[in-house]
N, C-alpha and C. Protein backbone atom coordinates (compact mmCIF):
# COMPACT_ATOMS: atom_id res chain seq x y z
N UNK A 1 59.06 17.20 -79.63
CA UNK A 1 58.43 17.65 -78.41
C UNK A 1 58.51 19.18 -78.35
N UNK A 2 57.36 19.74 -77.94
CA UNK A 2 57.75 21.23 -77.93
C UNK A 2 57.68 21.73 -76.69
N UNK A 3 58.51 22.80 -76.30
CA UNK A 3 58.96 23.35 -75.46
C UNK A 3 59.23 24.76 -75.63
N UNK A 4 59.31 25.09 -75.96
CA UNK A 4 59.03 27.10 -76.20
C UNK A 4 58.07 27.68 -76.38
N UNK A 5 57.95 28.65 -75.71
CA UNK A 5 56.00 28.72 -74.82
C UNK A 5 55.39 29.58 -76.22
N UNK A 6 56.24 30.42 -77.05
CA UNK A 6 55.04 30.70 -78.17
C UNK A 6 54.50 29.22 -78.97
N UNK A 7 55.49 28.06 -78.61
CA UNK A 7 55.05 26.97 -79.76
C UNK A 7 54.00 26.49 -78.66
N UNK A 8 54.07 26.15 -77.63
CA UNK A 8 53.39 25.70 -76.90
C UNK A 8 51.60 26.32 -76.56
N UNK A 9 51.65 27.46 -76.51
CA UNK A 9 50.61 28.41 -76.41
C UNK A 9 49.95 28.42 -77.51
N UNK A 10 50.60 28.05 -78.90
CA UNK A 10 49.59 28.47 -80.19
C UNK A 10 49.14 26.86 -80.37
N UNK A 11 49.96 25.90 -79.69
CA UNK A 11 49.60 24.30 -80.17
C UNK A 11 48.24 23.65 -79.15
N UNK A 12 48.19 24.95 -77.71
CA UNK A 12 47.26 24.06 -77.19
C UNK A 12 46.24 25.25 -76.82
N UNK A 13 46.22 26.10 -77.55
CA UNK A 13 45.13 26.95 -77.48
C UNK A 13 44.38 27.80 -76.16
N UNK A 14 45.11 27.82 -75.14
CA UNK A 14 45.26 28.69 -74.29
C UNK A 14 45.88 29.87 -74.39
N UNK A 15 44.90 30.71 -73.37
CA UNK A 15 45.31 32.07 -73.56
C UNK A 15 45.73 33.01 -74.65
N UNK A 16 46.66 33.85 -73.99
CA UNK A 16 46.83 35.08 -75.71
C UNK A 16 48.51 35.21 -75.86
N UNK A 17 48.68 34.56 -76.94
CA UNK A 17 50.22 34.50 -77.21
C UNK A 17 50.55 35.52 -77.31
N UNK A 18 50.02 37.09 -77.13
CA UNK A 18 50.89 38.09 -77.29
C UNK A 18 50.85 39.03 -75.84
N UNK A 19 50.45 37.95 -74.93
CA UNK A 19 51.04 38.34 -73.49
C UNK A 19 51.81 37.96 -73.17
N UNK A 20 52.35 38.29 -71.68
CA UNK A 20 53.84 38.18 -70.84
C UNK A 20 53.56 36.77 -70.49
N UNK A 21 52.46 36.80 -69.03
CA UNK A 21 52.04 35.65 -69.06
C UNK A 21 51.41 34.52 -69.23
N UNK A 22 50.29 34.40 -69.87
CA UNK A 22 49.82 33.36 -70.54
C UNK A 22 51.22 32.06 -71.05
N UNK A 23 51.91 33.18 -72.26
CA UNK A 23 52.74 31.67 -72.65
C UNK A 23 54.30 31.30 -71.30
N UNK A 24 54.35 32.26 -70.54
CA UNK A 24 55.28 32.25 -69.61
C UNK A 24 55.03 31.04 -68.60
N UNK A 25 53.50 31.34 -68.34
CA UNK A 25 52.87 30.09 -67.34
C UNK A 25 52.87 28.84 -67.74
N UNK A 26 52.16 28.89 -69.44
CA UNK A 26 51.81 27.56 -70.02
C UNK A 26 53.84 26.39 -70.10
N UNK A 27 54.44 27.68 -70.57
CA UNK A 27 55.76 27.15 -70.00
C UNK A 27 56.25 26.66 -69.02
N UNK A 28 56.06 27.00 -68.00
CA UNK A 28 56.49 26.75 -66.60
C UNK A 28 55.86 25.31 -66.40
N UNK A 29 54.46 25.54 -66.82
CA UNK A 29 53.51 24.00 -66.24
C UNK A 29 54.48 22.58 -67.26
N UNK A 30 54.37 22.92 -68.50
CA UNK A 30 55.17 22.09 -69.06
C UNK A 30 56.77 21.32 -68.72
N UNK A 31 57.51 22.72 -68.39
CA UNK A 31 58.63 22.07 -67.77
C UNK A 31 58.37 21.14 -66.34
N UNK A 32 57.51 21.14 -65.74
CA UNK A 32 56.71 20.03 -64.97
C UNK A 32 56.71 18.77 -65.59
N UNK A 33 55.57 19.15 -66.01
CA UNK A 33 55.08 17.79 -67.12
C UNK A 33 56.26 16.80 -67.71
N UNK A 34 57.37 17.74 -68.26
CA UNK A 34 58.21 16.66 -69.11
C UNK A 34 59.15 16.16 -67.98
N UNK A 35 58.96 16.51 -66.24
CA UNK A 35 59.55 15.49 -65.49
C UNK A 35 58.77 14.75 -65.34
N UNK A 36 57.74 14.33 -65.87
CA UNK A 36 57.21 13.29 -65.44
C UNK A 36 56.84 13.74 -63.79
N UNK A 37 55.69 14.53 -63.89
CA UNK A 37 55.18 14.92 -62.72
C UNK A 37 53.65 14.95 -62.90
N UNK A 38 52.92 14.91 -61.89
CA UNK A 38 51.56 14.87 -61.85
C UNK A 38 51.29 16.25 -61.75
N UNK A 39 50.37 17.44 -62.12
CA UNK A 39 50.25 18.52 -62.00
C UNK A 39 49.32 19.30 -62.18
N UNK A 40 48.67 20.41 -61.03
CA UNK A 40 47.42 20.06 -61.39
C UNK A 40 47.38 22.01 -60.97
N UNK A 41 46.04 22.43 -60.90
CA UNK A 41 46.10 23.98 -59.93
C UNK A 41 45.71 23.90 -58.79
N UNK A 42 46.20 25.12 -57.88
CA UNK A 42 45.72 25.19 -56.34
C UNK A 42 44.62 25.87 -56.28
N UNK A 43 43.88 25.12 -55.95
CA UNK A 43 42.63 25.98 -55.06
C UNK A 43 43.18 27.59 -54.34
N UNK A 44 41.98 28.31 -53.96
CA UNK A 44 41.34 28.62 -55.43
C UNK A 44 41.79 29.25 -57.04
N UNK A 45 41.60 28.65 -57.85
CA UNK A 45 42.45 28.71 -59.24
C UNK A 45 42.06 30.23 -60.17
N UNK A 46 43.28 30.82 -60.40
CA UNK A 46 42.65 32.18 -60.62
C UNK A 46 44.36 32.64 -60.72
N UNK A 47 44.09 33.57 -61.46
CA UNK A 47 45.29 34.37 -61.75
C UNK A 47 45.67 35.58 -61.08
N UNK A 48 46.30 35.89 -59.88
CA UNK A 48 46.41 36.47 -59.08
C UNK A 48 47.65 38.02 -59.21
N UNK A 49 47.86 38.91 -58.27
CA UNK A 49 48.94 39.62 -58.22
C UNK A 49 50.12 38.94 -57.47
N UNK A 50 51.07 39.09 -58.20
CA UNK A 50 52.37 38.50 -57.54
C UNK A 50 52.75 39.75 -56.67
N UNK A 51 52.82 40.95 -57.37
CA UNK A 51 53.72 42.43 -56.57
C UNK A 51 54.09 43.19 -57.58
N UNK A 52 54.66 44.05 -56.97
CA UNK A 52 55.15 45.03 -57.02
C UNK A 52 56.80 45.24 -57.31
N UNK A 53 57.59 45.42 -58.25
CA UNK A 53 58.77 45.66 -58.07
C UNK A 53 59.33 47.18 -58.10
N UNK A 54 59.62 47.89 -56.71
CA UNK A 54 59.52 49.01 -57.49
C UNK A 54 61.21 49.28 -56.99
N UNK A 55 62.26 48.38 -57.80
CA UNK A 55 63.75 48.86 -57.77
C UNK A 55 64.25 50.05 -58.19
N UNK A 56 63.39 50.22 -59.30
CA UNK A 56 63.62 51.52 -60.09
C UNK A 56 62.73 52.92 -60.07
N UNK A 57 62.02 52.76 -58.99
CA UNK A 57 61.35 53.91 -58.44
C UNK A 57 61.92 54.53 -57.47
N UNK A 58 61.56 55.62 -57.87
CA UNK A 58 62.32 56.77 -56.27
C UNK A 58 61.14 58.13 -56.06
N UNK A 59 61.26 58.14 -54.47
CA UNK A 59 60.31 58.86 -54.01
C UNK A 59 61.26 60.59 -53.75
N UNK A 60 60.50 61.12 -53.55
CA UNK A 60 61.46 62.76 -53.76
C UNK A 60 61.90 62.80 -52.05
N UNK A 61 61.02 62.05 -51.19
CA UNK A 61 61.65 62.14 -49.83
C UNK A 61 62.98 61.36 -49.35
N UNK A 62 62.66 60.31 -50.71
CA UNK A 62 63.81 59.13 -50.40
C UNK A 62 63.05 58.08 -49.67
N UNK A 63 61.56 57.82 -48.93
CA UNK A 63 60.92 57.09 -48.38
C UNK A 63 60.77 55.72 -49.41
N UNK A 64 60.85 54.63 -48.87
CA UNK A 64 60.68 53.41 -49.81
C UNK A 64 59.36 53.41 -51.02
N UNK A 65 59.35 53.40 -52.02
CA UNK A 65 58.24 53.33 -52.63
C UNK A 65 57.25 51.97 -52.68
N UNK A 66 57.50 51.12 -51.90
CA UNK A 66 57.01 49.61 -51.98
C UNK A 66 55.64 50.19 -51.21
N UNK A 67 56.15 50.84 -50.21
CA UNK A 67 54.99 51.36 -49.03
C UNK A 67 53.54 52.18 -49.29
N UNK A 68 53.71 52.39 -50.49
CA UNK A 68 52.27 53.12 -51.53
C UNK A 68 51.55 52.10 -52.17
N UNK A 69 52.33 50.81 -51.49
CA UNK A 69 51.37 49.69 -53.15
C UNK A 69 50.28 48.70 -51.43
N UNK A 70 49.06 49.04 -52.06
CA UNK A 70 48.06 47.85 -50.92
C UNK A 70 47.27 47.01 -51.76
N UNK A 71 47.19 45.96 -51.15
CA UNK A 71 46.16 44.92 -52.00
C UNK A 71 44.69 45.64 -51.37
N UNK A 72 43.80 45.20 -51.89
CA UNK A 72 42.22 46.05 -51.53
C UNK A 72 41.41 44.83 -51.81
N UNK A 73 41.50 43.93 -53.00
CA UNK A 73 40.53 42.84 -53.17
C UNK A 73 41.21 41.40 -52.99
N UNK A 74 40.37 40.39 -52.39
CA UNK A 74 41.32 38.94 -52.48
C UNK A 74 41.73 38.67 -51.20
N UNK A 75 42.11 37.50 -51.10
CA UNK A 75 42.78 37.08 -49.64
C UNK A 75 44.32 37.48 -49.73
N UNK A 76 44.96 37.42 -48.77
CA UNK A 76 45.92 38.16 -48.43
C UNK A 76 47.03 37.31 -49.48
N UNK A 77 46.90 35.65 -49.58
CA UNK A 77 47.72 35.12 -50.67
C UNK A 77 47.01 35.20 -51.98
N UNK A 78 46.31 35.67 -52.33
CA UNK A 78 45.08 35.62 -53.53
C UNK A 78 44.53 36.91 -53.85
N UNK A 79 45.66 38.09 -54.08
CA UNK A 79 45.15 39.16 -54.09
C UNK A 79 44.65 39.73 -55.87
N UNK A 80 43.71 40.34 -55.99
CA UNK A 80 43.14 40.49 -57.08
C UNK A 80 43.20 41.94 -57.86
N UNK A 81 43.16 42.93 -56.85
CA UNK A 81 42.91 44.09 -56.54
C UNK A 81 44.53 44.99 -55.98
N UNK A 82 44.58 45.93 -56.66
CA UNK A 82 45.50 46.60 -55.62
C UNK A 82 45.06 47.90 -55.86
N UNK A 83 45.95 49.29 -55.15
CA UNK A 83 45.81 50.30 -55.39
C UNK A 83 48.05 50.97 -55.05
N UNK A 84 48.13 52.04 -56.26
CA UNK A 84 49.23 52.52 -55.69
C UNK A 84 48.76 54.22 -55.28
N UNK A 85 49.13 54.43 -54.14
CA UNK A 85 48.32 55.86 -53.42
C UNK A 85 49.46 56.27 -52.71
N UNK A 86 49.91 57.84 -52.69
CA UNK A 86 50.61 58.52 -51.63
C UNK A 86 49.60 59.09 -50.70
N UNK A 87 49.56 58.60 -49.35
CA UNK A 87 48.89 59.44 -48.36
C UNK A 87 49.00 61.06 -48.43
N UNK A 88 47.97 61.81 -48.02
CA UNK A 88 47.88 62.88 -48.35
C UNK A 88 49.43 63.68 -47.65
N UNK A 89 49.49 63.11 -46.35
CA UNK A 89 49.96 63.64 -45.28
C UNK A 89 51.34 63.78 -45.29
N UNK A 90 51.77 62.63 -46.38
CA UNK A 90 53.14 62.48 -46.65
C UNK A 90 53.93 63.96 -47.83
N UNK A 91 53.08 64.80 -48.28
CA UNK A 91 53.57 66.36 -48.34
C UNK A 91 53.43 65.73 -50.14
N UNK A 92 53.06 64.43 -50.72
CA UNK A 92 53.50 64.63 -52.86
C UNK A 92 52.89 63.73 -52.85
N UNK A 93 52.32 63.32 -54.46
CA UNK A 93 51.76 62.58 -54.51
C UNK A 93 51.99 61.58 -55.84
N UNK A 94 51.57 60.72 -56.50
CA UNK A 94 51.92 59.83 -56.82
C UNK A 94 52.95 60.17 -58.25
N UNK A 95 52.60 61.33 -58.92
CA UNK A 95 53.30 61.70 -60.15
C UNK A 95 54.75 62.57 -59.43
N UNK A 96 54.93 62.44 -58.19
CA UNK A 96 55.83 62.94 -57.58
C UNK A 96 57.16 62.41 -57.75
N UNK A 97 56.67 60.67 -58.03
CA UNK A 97 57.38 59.55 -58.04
C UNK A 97 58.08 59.39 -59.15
N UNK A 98 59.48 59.26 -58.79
CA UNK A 98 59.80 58.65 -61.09
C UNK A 98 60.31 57.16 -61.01
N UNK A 99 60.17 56.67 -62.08
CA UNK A 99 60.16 54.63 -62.28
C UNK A 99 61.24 55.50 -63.83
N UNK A 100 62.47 55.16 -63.41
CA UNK A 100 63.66 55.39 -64.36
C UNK A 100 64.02 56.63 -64.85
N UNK A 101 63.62 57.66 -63.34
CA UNK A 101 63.85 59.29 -63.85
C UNK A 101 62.81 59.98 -64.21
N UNK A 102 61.68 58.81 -64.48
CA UNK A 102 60.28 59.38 -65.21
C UNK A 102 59.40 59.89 -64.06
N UNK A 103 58.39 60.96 -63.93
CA UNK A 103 57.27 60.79 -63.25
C UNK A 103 55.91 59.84 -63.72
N UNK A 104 55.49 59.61 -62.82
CA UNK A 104 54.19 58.85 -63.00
C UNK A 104 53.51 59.34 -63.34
N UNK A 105 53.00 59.11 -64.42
CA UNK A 105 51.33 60.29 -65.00
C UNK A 105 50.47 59.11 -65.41
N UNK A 106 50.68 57.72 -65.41
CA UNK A 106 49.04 57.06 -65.68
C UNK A 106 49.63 55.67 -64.95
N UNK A 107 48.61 54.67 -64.75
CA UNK A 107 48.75 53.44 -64.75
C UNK A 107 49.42 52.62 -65.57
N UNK A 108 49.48 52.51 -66.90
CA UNK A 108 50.28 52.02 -67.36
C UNK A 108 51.99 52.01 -67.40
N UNK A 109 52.46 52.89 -66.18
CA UNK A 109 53.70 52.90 -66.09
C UNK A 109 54.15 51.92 -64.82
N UNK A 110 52.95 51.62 -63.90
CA UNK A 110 52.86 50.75 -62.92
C UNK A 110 52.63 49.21 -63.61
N UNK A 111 51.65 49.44 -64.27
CA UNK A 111 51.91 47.98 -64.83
C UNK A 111 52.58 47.08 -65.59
N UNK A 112 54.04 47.61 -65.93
CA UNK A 112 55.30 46.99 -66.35
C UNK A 112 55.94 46.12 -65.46
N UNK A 113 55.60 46.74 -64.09
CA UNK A 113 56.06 46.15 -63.11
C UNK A 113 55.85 45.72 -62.10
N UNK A 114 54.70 44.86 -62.48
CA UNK A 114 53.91 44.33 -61.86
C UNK A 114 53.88 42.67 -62.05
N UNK A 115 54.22 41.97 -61.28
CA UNK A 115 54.20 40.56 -61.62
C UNK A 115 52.50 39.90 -61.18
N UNK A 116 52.63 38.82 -62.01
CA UNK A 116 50.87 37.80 -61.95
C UNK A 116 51.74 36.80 -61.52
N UNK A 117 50.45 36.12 -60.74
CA UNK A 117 50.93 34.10 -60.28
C UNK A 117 49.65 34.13 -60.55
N UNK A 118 50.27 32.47 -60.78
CA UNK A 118 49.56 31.15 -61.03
C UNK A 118 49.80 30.35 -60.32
N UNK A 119 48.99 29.50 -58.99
CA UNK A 119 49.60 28.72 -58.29
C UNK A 119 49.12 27.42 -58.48
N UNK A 120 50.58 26.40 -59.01
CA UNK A 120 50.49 24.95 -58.88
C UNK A 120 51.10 24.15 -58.46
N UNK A 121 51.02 23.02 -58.48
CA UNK A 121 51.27 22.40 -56.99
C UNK A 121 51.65 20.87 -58.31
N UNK A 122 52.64 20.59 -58.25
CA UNK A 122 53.01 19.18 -58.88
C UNK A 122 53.46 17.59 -57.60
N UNK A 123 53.38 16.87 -58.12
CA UNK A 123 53.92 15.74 -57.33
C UNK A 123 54.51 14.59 -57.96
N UNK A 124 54.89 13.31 -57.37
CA UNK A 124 55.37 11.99 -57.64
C UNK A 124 56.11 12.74 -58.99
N UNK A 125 57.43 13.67 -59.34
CA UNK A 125 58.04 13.66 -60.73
C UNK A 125 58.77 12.38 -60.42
N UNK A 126 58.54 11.75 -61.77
CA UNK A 126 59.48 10.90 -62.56
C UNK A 126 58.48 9.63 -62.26
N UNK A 127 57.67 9.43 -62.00
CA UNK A 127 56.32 8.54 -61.91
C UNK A 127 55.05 8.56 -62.65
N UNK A 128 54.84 9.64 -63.21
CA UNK A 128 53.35 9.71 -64.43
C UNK A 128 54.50 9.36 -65.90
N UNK A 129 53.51 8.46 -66.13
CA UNK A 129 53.60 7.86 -67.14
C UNK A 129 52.78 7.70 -68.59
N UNK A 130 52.02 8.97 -68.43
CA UNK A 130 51.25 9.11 -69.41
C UNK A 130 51.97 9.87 -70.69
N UNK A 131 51.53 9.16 -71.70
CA UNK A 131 52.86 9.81 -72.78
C UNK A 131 52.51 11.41 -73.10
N UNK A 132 53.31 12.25 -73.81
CA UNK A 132 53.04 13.17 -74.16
C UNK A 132 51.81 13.38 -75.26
N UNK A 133 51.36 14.70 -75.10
CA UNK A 133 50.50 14.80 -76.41
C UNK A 133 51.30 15.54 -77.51
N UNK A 134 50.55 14.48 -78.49
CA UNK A 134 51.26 15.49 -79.68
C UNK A 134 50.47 16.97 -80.05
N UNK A 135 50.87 18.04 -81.10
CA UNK A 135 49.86 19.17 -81.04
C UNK A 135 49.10 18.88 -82.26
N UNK A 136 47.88 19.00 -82.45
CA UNK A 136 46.64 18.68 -83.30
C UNK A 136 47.07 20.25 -83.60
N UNK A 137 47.60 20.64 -84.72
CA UNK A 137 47.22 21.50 -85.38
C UNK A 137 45.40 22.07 -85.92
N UNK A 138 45.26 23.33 -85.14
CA UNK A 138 43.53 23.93 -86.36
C UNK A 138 43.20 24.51 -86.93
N UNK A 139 42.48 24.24 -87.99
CA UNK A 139 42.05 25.53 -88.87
C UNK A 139 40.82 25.81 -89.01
N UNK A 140 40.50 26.79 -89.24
CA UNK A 140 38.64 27.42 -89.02
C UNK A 140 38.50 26.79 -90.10
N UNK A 141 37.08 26.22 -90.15
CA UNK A 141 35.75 25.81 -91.18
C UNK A 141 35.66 26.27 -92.06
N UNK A 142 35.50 26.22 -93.18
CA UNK A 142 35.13 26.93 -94.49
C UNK A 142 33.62 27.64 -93.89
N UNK A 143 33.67 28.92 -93.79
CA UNK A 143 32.21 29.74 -93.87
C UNK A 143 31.84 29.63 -92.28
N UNK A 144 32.61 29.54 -91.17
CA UNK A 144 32.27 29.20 -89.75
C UNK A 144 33.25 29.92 -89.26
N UNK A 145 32.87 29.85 -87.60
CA UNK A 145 34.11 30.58 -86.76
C UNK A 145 34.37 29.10 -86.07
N UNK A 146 34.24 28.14 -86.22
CA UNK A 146 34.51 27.01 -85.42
C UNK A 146 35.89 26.63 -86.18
N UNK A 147 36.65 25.97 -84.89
CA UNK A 147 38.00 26.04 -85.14
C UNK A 147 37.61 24.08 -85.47
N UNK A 148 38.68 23.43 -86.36
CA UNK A 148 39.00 21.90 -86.40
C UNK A 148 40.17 21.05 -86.30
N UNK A 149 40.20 20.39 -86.03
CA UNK A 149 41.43 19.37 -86.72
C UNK A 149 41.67 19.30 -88.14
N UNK A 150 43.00 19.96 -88.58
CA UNK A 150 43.49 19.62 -89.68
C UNK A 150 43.88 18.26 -89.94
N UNK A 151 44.27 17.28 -89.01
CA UNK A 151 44.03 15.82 -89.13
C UNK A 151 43.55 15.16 -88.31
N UNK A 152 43.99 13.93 -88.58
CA UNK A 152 43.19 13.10 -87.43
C UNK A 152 44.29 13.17 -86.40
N UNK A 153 43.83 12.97 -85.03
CA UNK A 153 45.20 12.73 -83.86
C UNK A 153 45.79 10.95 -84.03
N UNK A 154 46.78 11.41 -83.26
CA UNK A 154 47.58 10.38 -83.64
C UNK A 154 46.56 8.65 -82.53
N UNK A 155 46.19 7.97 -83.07
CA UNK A 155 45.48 6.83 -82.33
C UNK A 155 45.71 6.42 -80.81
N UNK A 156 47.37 6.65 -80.14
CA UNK A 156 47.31 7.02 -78.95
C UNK A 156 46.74 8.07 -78.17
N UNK A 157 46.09 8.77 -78.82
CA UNK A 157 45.15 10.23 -78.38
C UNK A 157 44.06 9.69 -77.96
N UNK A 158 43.50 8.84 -78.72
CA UNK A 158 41.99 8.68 -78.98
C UNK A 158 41.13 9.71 -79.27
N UNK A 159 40.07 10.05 -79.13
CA UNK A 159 39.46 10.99 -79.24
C UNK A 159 39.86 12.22 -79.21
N UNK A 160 39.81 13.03 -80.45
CA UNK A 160 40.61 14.96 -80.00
C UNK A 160 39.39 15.43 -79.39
N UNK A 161 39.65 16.21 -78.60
CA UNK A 161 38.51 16.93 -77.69
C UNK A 161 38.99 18.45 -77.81
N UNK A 162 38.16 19.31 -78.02
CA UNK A 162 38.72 20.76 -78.43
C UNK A 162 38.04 21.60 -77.09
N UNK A 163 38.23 22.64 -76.72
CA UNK A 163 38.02 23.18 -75.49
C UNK A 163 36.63 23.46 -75.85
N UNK A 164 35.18 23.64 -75.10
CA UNK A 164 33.92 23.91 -75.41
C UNK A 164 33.74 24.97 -76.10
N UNK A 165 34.58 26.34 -75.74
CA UNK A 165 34.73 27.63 -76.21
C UNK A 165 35.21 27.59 -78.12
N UNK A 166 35.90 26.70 -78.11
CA UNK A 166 36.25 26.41 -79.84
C UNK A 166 34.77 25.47 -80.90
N UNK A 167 34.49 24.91 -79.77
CA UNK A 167 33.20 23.71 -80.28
C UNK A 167 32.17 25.00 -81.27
N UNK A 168 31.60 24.16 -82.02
CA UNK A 168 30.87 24.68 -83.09
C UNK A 168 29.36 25.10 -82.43
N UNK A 169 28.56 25.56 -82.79
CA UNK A 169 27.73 26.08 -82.32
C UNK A 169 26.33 25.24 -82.76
């Protein structure tokens, strides 16, 4: 049975195994699954902003730095969009700020620390009874970009079904 989200992520072909979360999530849903839980996504399904952690930021006034981060796109639990901004009025502005002594000079120093959700919603654990899947290993086509089954699935599978995006053209 596998359970460690790079094995898990490369066996069922979601997302990009060389992100944070992709195999972090596909993990999480699994440790579900092997209670024997029903599990599914919440409306509306979409990969959202979790926040902001800014423990290791400090402002030169000493003012909280959480207070520069606003969501701008998305519902208030479903935010998509943010912005981090020092008001003009507040006397510095965002490279004013240091995240571990550092000043801020681009976005990518904000987005270390930045958490994503995924929201799902499981039920009845220890009641689904559907067995596990095993992983269908694939390998591309001789002379194609279409991905296949290196074997057949195991007969409790029935039919392998590959995501439409892998299907041959």
């Amino acid at each position: 049975m596998l359970t460690r989200e790079q094995e898990l992520i490369k066996c069922g072909l979601y997302g990009a195994p060389e992100r944070n979360s992709d195999p972090h999530i596909g993990g999480e849903v699994n440790a579900l699954a092997r209670q024997k839980a029903s599990v599914t996504l919440k409306n509306p399904i979409g990969l959202y902003i979790g926040g902001l952690s800014t423990g290791d930021f400090r402002t030169p006034d000493g003012s909280d730095p959480a207070t520069y981060w606003r969501y701008v796109r998305g519902a208030e639990n479903h935010p998509v969009r943010a912005v981090y901004e020092v008001p003009a009025e507040a006397g510095f502005t965002v490279s004013d700020i240091t995240i571990d002594g550092q000043p801020i000079w681009f976005g990518s120093q904000l987005a270390d620390h930045i958490t994503v959700k995924l929201i799902g919603v499981a039920c009845r654990f220890g009641q689904n009874d559907i067995p596990p899947m095993e992983c269908v290993r694939l390998r591309l086509q001789a002379g194609t970009s279409a991905l296949a089954p290196s074997f057949a699935p195991p007969d409790n599978l029935g039919q392998a079904r590959l995501p439409s995006r892998y299907a041959a053209a």
